[in-house]
C-alpha atoms as a PDB file:
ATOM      1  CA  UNK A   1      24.745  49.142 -75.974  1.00  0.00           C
ATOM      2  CA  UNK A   2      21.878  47.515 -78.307  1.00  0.00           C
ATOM      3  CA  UNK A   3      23.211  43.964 -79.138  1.00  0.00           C
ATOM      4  CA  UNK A   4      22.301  42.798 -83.497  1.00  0.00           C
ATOM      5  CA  UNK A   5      19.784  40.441 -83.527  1.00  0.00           C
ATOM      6  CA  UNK A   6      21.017  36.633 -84.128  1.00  0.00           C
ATOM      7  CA  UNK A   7      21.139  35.791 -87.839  1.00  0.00           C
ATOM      8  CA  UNK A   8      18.327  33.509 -89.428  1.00  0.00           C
ATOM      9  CA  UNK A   9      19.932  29.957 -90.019  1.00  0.00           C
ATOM     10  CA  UNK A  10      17.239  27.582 -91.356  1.00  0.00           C
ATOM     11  CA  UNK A  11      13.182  27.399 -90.927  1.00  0.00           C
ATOM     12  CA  UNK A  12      10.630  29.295 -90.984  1.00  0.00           C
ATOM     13  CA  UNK A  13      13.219  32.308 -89.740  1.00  0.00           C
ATOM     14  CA  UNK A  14      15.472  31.850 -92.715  1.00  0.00           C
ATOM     15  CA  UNK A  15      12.765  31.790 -95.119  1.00  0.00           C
ATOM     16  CA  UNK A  16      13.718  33.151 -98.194  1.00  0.00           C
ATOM     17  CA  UNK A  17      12.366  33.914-101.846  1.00  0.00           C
ATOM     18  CA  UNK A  18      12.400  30.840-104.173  1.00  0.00           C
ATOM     19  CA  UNK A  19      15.471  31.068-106.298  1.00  0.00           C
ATOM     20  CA  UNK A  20      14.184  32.000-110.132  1.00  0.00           C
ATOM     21  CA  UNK A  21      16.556  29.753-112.544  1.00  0.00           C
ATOM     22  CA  UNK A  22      16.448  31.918-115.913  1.00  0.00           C
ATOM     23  CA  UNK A  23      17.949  28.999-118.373  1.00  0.00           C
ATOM     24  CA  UNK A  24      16.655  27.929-121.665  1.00  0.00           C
ATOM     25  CA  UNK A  25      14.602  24.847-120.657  1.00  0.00           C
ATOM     26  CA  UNK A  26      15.101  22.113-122.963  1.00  0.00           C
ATOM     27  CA  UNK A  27      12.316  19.606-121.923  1.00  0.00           C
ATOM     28  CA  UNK A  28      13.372  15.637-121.570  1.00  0.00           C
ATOM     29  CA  UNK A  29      16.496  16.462-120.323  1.00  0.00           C
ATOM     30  CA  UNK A  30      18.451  15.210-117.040  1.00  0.00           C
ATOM     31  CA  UNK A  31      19.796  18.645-115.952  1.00  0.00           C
ATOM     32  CA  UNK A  32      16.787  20.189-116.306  1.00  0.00           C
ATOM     33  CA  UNK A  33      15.025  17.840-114.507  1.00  0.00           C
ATOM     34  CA  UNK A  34      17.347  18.433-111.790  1.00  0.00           C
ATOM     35  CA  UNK A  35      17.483  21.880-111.782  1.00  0.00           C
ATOM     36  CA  UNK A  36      13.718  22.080-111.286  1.00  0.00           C
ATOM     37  CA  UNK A  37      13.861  19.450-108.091  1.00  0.00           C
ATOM     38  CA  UNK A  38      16.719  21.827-106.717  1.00  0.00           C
ATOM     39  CA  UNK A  39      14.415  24.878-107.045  1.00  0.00           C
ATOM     40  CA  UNK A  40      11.607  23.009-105.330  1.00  0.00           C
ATOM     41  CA  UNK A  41      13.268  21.344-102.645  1.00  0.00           C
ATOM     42  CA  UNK A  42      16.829  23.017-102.345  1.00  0.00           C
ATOM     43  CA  UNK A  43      16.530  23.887 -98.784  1.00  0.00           C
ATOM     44  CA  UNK A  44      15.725  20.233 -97.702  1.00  0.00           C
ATOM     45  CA  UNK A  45      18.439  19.132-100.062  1.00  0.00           C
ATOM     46  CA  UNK A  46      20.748  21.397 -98.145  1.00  0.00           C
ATOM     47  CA  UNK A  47      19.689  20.247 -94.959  1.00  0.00           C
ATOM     48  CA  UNK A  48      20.019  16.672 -95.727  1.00  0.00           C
ATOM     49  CA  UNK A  49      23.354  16.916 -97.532  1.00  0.00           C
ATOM     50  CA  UNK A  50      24.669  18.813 -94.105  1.00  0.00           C
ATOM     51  CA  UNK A  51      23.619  15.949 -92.222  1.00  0.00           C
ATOM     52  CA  UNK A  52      25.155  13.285 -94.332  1.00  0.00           C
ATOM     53  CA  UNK A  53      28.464  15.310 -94.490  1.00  0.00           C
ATOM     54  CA  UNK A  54      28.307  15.440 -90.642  1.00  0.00           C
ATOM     55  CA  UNK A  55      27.704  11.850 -89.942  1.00  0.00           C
ATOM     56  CA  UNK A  56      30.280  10.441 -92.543  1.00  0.00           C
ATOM     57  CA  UNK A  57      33.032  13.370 -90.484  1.00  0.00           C
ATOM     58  CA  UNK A  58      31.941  11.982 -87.034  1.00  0.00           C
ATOM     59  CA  UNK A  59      32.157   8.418 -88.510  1.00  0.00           C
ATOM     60  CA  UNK A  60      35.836   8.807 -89.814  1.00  0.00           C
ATOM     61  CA  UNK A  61      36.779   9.985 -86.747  1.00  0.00           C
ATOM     62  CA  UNK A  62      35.181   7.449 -84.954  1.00  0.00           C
ATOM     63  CA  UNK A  63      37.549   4.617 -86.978  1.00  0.00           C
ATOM     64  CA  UNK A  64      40.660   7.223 -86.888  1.00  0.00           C
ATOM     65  CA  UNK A  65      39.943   6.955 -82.962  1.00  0.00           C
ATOM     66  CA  UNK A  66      39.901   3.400 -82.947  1.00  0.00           C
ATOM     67  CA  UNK A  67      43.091   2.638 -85.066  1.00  0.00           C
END
């Protein structure tokens, strides 16, 4: 029996279409500021939010460990 290929997760195989944001822009403003930084660089702020999340998990553990 034919096995499914293994899903993308991130890279160059997960590569996807640049998410289109179709809000009024209102220029000078904080949110849209931040709306186009997520649209550029979402995927790395994904990445590097997964990491944080990870390291402040294995860090409470650590000092749950400890007590």
């Amino acid at each position: 029996m034919r096995e499914p290929s293994p899903l993308p997760v991130f890279g160059k195989l997960g590569l996807k279409a640049p998410i289109v944001v179709a809000a009024p822009a209102r220029p000078g403003q904080m949110a849209d500021r931040l709306r186009d930084l997520l649209a550029t660089h979402g995927g790395a702020a994904l990445k590097f939010s997964i990491v944080v999340w990870t390291i402040i998990v294995l860090v409470a553990v650590f000092f749950i460990v400890r007590a």
